[in-house]
N, C-alpha and C. Protein backbone atom coordinates (compact mmCIF):
# COMPACT_ATOMS: atom_id res chain seq x y z
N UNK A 1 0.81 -1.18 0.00
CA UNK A 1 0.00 0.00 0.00
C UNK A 1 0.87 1.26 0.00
N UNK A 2 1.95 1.16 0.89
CA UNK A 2 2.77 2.35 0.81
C UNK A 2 4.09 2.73 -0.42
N UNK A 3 3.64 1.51 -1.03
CA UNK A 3 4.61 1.12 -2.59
C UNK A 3 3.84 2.14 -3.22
N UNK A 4 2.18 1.67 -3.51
CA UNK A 4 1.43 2.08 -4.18
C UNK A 4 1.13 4.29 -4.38
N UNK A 5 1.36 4.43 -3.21
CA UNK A 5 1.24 5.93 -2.32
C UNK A 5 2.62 6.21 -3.08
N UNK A 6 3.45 6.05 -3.05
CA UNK A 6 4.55 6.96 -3.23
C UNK A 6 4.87 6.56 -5.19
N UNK A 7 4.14 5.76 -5.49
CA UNK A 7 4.45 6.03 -6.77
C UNK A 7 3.52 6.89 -7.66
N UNK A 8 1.96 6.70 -6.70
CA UNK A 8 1.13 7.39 -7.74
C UNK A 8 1.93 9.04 -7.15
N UNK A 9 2.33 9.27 -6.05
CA UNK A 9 3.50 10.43 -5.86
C UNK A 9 3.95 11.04 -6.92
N UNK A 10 5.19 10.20 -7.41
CA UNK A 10 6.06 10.32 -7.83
C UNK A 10 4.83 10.52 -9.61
N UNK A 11 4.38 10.02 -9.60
CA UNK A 11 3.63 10.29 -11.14
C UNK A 11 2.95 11.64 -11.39
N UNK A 12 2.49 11.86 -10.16
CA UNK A 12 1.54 13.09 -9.49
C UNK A 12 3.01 14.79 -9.80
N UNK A 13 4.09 14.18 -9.19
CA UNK A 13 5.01 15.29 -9.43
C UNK A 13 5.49 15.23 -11.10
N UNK A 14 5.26 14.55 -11.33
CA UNK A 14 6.00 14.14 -13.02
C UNK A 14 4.94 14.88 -13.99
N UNK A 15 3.99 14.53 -13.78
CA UNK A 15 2.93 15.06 -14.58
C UNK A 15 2.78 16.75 -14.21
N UNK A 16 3.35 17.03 -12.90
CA UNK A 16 3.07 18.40 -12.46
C UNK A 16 4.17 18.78 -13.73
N UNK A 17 5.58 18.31 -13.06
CA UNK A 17 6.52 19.31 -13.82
C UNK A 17 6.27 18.97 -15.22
N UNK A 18 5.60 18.09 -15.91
CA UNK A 18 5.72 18.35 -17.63
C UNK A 18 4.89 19.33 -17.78
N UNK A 19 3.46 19.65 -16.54
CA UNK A 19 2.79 20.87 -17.14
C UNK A 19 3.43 22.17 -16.84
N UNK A 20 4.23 21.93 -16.48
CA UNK A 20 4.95 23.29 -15.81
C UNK A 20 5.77 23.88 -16.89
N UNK A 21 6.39 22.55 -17.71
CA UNK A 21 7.53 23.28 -18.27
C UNK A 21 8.99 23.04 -17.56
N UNK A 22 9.00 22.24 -16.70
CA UNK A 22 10.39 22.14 -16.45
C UNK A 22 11.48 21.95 -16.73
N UNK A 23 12.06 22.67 -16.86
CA UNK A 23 13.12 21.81 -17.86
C UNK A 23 13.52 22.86 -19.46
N UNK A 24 12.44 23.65 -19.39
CA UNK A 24 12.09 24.10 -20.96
C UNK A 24 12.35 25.45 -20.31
N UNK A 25 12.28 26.71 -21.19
CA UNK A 25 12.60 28.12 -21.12
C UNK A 25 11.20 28.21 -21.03
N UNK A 26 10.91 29.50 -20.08
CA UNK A 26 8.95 30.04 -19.99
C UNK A 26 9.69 30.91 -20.84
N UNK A 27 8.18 31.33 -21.38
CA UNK A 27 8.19 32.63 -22.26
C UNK A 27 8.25 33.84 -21.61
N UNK A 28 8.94 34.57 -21.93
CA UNK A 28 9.29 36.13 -21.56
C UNK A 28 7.99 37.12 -21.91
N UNK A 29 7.39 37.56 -20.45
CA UNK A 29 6.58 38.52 -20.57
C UNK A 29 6.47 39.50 -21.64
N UNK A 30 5.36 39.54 -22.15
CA UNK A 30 5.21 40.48 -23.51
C UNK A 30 5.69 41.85 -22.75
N UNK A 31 6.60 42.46 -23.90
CA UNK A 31 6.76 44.13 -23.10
C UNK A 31 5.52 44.59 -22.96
N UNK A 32 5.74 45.38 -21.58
CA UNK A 32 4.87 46.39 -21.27
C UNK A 32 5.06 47.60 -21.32
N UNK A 33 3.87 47.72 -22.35
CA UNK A 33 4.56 49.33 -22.42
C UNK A 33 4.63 50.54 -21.49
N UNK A 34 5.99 51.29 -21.68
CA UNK A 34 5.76 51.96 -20.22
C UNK A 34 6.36 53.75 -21.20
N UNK A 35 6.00 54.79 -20.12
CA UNK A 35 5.95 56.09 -20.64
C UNK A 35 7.15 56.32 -21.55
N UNK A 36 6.84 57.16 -23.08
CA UNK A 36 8.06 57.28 -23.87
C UNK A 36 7.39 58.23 -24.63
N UNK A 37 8.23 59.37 -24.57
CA UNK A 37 7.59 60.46 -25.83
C UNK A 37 7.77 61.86 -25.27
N UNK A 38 6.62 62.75 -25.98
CA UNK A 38 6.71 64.12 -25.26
C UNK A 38 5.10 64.35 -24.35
N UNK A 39 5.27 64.58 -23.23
CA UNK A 39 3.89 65.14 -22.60
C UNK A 39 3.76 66.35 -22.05
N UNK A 40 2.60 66.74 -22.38
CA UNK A 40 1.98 68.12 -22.22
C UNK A 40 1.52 67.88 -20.40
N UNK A 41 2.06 69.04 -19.16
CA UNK A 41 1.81 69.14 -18.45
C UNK A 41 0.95 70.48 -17.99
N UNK A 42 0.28 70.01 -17.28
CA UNK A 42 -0.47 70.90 -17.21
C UNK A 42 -1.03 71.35 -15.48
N UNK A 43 -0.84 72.34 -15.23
CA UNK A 43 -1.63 72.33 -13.57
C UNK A 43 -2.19 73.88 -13.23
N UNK A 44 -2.61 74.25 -11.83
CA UNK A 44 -2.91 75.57 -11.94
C UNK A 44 -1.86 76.40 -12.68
N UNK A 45 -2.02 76.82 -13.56
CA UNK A 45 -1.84 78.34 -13.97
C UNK A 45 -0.08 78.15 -14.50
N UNK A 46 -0.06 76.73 -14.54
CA UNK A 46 1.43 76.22 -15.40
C UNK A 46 1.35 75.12 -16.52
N UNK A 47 2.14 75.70 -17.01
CA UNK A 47 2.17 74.49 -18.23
C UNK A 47 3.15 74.25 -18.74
N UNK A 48 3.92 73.00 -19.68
CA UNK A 48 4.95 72.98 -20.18
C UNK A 48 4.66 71.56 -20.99
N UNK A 49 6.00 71.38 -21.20
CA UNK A 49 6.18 69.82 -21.97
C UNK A 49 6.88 68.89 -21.32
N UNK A 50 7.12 67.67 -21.15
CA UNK A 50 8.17 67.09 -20.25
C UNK A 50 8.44 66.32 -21.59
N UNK A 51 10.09 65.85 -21.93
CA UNK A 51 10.08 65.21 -22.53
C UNK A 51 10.79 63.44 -21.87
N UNK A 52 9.94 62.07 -22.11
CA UNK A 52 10.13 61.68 -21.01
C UNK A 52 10.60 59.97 -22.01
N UNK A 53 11.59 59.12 -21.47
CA UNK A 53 12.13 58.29 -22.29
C UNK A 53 12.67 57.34 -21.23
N UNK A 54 12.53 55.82 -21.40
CA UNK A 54 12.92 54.84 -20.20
C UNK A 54 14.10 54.15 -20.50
N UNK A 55 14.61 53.85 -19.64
CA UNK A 55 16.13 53.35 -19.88
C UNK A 55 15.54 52.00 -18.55
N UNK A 56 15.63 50.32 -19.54
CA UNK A 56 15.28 49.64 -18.37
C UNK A 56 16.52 48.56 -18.94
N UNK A 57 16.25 47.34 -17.61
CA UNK A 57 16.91 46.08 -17.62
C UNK A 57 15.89 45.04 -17.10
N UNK A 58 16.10 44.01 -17.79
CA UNK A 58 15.25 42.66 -17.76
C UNK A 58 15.46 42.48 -16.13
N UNK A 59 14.19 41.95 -15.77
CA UNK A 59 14.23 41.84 -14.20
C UNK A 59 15.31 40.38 -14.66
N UNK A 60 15.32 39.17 -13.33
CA UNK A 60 15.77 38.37 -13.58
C UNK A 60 14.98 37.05 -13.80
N UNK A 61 13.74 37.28 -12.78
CA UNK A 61 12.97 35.97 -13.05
C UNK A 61 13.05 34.47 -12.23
N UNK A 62 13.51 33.74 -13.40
CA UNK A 62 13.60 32.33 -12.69
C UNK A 62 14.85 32.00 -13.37
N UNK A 63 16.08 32.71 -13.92
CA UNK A 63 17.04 32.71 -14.88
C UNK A 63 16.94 31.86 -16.04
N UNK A 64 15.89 31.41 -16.78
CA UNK A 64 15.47 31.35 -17.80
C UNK A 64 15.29 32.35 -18.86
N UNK A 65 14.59 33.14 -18.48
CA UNK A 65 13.70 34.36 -19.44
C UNK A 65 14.16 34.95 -18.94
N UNK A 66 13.97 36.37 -18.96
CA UNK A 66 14.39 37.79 -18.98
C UNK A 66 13.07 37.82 -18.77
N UNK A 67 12.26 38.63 -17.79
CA UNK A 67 11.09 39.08 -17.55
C UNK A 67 10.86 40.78 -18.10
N UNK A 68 10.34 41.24 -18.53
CA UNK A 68 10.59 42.56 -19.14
C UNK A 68 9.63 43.55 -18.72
N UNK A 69 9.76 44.19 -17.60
CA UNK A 69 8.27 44.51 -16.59
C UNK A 69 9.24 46.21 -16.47
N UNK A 70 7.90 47.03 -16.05
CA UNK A 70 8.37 48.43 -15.58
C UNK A 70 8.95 48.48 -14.65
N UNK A 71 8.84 47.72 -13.63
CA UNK A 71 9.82 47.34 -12.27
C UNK A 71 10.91 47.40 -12.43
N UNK A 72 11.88 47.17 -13.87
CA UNK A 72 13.17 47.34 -14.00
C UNK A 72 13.68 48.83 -14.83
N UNK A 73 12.83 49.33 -15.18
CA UNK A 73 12.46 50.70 -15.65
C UNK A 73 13.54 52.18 -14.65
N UNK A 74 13.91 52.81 -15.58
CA UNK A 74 14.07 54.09 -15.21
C UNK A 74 13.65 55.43 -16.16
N UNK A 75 12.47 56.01 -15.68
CA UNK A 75 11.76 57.00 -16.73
C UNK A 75 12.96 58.13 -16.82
N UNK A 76 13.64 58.67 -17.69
CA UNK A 76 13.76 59.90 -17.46
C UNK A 76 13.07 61.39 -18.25
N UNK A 77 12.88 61.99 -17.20
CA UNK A 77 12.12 63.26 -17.28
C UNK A 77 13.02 65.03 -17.55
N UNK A 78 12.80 64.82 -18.54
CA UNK A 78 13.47 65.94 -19.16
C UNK A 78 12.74 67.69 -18.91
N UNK A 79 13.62 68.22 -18.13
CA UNK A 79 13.09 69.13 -17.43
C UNK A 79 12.20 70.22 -18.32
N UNK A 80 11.25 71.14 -18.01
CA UNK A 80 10.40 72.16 -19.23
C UNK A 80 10.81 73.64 -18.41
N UNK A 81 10.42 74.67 -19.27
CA UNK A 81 10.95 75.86 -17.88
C UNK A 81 9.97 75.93 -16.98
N UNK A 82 10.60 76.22 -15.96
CA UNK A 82 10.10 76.76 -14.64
C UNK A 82 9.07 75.24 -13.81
N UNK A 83 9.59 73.95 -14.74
CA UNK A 83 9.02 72.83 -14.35
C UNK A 83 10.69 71.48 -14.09
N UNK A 84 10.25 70.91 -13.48
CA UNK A 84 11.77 70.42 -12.74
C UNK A 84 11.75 68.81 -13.46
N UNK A 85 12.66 68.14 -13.63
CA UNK A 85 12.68 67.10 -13.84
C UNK A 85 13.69 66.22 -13.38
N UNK A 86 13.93 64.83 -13.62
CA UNK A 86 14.90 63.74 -12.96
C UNK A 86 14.08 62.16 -13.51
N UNK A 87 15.25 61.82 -12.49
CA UNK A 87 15.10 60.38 -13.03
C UNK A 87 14.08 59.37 -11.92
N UNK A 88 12.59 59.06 -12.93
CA UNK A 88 11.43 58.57 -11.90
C UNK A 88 11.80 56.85 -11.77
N UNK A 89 11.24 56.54 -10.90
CA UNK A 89 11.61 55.05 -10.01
C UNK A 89 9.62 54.41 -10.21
N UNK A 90 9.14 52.96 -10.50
CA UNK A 90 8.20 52.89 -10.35
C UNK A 90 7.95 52.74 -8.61
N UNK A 91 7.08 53.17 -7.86
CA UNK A 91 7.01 52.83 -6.33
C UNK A 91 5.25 53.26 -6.54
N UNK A 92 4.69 51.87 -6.01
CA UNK A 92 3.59 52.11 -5.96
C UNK A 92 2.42 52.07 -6.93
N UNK A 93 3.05 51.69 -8.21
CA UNK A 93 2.30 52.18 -9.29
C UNK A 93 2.44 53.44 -9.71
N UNK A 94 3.49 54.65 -9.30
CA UNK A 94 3.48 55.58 -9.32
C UNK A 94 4.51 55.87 -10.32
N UNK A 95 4.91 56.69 -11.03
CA UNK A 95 6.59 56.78 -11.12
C UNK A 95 6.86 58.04 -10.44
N UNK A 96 8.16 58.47 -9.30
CA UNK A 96 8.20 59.19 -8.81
C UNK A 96 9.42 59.66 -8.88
N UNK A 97 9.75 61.01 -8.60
CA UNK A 97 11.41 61.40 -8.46
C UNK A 97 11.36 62.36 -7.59
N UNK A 98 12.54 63.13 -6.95
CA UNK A 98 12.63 63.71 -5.89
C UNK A 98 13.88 64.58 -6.30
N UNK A 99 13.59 65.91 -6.28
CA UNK A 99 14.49 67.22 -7.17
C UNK A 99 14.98 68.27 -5.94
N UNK A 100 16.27 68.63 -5.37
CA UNK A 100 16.36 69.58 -4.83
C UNK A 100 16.05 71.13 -5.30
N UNK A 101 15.96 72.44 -5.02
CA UNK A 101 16.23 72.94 -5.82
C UNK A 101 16.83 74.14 -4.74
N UNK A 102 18.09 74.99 -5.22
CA UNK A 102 18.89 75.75 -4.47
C UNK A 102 18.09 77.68 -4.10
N UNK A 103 17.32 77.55 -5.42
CA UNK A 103 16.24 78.95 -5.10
C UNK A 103 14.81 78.46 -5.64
N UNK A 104 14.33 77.62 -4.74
CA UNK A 104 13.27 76.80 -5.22
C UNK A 104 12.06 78.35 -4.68
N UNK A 105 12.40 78.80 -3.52
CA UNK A 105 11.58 79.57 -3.14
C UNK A 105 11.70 81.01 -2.88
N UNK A 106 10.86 82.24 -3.07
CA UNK A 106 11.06 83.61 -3.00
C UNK A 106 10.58 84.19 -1.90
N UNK A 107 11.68 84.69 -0.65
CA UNK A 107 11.27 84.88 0.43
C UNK A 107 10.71 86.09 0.14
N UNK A 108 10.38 86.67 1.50
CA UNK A 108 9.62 88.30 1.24
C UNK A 108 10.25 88.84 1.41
N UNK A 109 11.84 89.06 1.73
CA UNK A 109 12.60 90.27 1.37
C UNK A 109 13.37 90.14 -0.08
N UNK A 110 13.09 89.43 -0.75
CA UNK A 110 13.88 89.07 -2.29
C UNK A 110 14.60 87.95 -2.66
N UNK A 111 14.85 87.59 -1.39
CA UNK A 111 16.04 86.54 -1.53
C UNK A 111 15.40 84.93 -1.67
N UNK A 112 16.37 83.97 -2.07
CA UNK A 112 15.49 82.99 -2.51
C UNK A 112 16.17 81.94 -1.42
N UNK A 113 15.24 80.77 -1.18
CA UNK A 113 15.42 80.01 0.06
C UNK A 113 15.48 78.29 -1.08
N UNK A 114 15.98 77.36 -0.13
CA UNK A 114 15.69 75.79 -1.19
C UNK A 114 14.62 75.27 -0.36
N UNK A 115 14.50 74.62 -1.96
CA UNK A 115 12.77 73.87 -1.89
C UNK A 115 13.44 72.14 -2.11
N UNK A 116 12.27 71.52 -1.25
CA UNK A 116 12.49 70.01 -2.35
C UNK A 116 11.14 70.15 -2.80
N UNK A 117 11.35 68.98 -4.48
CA UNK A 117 10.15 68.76 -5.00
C UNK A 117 9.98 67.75 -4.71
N UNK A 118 8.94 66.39 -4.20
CA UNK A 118 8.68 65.62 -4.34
C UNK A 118 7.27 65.11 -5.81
N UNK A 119 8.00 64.34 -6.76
CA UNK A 119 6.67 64.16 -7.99
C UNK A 119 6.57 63.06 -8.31
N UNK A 120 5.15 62.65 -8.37
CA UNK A 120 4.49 61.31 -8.38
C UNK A 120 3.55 61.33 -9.31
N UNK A 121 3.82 60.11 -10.54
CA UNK A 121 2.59 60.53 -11.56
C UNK A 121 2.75 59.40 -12.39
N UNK A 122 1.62 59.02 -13.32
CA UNK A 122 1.20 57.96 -13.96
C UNK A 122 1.39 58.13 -14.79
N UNK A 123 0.35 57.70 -16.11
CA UNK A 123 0.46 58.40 -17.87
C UNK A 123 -0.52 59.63 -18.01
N UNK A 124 -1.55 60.06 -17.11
CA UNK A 124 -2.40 60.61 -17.12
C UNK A 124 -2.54 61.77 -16.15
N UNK A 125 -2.50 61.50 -14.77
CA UNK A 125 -2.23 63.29 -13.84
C UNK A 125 -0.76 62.42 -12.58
N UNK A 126 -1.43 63.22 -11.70
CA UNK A 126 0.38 63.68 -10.46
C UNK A 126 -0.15 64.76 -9.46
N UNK A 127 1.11 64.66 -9.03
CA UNK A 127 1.18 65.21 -8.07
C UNK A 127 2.38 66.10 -7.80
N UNK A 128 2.52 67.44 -7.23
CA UNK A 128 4.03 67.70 -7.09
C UNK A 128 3.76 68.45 -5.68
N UNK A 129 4.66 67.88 -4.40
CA UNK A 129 5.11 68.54 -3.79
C UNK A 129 6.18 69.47 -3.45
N UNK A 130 5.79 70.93 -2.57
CA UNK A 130 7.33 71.29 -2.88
C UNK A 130 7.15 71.63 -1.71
N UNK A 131 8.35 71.03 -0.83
CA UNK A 131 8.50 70.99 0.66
C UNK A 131 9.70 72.09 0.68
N UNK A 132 9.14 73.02 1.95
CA UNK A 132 10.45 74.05 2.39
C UNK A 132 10.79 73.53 3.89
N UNK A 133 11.66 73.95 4.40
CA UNK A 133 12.02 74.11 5.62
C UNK A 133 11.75 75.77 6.56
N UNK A 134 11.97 76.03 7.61
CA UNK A 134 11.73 77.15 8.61
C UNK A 134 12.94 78.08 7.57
N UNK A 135 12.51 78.69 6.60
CA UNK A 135 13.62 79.49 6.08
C UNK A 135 12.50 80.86 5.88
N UNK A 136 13.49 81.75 5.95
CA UNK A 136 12.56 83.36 5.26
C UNK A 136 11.98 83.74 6.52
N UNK A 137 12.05 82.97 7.47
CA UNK A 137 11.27 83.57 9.28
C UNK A 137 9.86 82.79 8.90
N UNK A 138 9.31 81.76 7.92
CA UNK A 138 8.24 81.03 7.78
C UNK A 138 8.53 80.09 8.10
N UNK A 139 7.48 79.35 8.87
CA UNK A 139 7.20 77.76 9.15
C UNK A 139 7.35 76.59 8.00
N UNK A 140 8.23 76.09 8.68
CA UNK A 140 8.35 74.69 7.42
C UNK A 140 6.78 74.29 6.75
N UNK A 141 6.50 74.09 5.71
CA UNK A 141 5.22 73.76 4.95
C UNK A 141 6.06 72.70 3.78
N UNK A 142 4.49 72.24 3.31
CA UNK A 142 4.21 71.36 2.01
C UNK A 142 2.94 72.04 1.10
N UNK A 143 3.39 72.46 0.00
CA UNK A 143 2.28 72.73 -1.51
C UNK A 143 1.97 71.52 -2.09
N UNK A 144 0.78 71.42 -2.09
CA UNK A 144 0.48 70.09 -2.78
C UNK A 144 -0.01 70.62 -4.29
N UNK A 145 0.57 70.64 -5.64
CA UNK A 145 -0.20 71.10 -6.65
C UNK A 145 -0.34 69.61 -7.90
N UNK A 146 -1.49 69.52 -7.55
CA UNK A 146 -2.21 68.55 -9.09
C UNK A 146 -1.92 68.94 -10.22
N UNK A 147 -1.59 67.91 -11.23
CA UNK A 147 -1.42 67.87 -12.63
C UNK A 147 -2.41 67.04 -13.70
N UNK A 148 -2.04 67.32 -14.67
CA UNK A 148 -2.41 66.54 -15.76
C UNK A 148 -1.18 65.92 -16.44
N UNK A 149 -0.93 65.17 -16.97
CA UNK A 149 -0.45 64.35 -18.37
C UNK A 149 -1.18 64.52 -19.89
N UNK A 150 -0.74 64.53 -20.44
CA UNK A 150 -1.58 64.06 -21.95
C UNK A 150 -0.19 63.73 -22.93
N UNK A 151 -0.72 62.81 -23.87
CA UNK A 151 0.39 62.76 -24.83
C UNK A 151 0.39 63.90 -25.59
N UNK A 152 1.75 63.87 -26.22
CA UNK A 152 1.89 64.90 -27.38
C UNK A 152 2.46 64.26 -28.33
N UNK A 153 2.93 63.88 -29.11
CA UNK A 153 3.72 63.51 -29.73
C UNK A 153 5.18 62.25 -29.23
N UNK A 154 5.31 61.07 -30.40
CA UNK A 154 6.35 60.05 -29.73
C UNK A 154 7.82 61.29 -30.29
N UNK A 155 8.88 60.91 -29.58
CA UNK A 155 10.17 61.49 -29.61
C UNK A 155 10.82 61.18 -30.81
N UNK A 156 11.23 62.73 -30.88
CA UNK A 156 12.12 62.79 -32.61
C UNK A 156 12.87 61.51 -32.66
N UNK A 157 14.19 61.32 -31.92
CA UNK A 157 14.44 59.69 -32.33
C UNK A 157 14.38 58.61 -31.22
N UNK A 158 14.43 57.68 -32.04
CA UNK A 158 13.17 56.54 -31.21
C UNK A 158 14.79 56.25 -30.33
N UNK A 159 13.87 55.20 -28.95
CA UNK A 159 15.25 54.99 -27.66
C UNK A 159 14.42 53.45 -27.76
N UNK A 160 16.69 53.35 -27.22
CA UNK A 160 16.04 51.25 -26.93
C UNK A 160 15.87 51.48 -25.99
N UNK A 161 14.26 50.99 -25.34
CA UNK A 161 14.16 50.94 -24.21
C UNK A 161 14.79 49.74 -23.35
N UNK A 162 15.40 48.48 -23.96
CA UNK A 162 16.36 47.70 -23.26
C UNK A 162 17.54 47.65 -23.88
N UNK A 163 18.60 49.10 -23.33
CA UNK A 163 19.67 48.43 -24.13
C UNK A 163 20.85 47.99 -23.81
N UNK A 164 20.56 46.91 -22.39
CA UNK A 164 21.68 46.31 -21.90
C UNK A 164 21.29 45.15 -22.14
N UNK A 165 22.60 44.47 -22.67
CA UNK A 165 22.87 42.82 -23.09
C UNK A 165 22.88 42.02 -21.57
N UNK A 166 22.08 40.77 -21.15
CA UNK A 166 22.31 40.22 -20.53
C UNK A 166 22.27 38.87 -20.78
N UNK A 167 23.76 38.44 -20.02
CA UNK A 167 23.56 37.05 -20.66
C UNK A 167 22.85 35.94 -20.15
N UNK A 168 22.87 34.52 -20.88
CA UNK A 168 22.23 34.06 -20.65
C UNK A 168 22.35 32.88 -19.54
N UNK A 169 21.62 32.78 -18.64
CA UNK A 169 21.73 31.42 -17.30
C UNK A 169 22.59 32.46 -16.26
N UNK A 170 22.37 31.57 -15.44
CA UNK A 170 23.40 31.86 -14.61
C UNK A 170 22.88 33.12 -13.42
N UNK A 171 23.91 34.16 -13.33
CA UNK A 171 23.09 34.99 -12.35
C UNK A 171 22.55 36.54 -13.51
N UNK A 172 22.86 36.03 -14.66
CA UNK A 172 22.56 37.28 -16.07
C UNK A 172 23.10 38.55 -15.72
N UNK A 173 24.40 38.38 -15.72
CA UNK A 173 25.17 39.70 -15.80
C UNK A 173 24.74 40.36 -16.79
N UNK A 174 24.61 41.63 -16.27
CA UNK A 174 24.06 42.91 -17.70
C UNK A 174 25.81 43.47 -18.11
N UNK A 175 25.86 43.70 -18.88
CA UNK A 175 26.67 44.82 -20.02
C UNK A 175 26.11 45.79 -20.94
């Protein structure tokens, strides 16, 4: 009886891993497409263009495939005037980046004080904070100002969005 138990076992795991694929390469996640082009920003009483282009690397996976997900993604955000830009991280579903700036703010005697920006945004709106500290004789605060996204146009020349070689097995060193 206990012959019987460990072989229908052993058939039970056999049949698992042929449906699995063991042994065989899985298929590599279809790209997902993630932000690339020019976008029109928009919020109270500002506007500009960001021009915005991803520089990613194949996650690693199960070292089979190359998984090809936004998680390995770096957006970069090409600054517009008087609008700030850097390099966004996905966190959250969000893509976000975080900008010092040295006269981010205009005290009331003329002089200018630093701001951070904190910006968080999808394909569609955002968010931008711009955090001060106790500078100018004012209380440290946070501006919270809402955005929009919209496309505008894809970028004069096209970007590999994967263009590091990684090889294959093993722990997939990128180059």
């Amino acid at each position: 009886m206990k012959m019987l138990r460990g072989l229908a076992a052993v058939a039970v795991l056999a049949g698992a891993s042929v449906g699995l694929g063991v042994g065989a390469a899985a298929p590599a996640m279809a790209d997902v497409p993630v932000m690339q082009g020019e976008y029109n920003y928009v919020s109270e009483g500002q506007t500009g263009v960001w021009t915005i282009y991803p520089t990613c690397v194949p996650v690693v996976g199960d070292l089979r495939e190359p998984l090809y997900l936004p998680v390995g993604c770096t957006l970069h955000v090409g600054p517009s005037p008087g609008l700030s830009g850097g390099d966004a991280r996905q966190t959250g579903g969000l893509w976000t980046f975080t900008t010092n700036k040295r006269e981010g703010m205009k005290c009331p005697d003329g002089s200018f004080a630093p701001t951070t920006e904190e910006v968080s945004f999808n394909e569609t709106s955002g968010t931008r904070r711009i955090l001060h500290t106790g500078v100018c004789g004012l209380q440290p605060g946070m501006i919270e100002v809402p955005f929009t996204l919209s496309f505008k146009q894809p970028l004069p020349i096209p970007v590999d969005q994967y263009p590091l070689i990684c090889e294959p097995g093993g722990l997939r060193r990128c180059f």
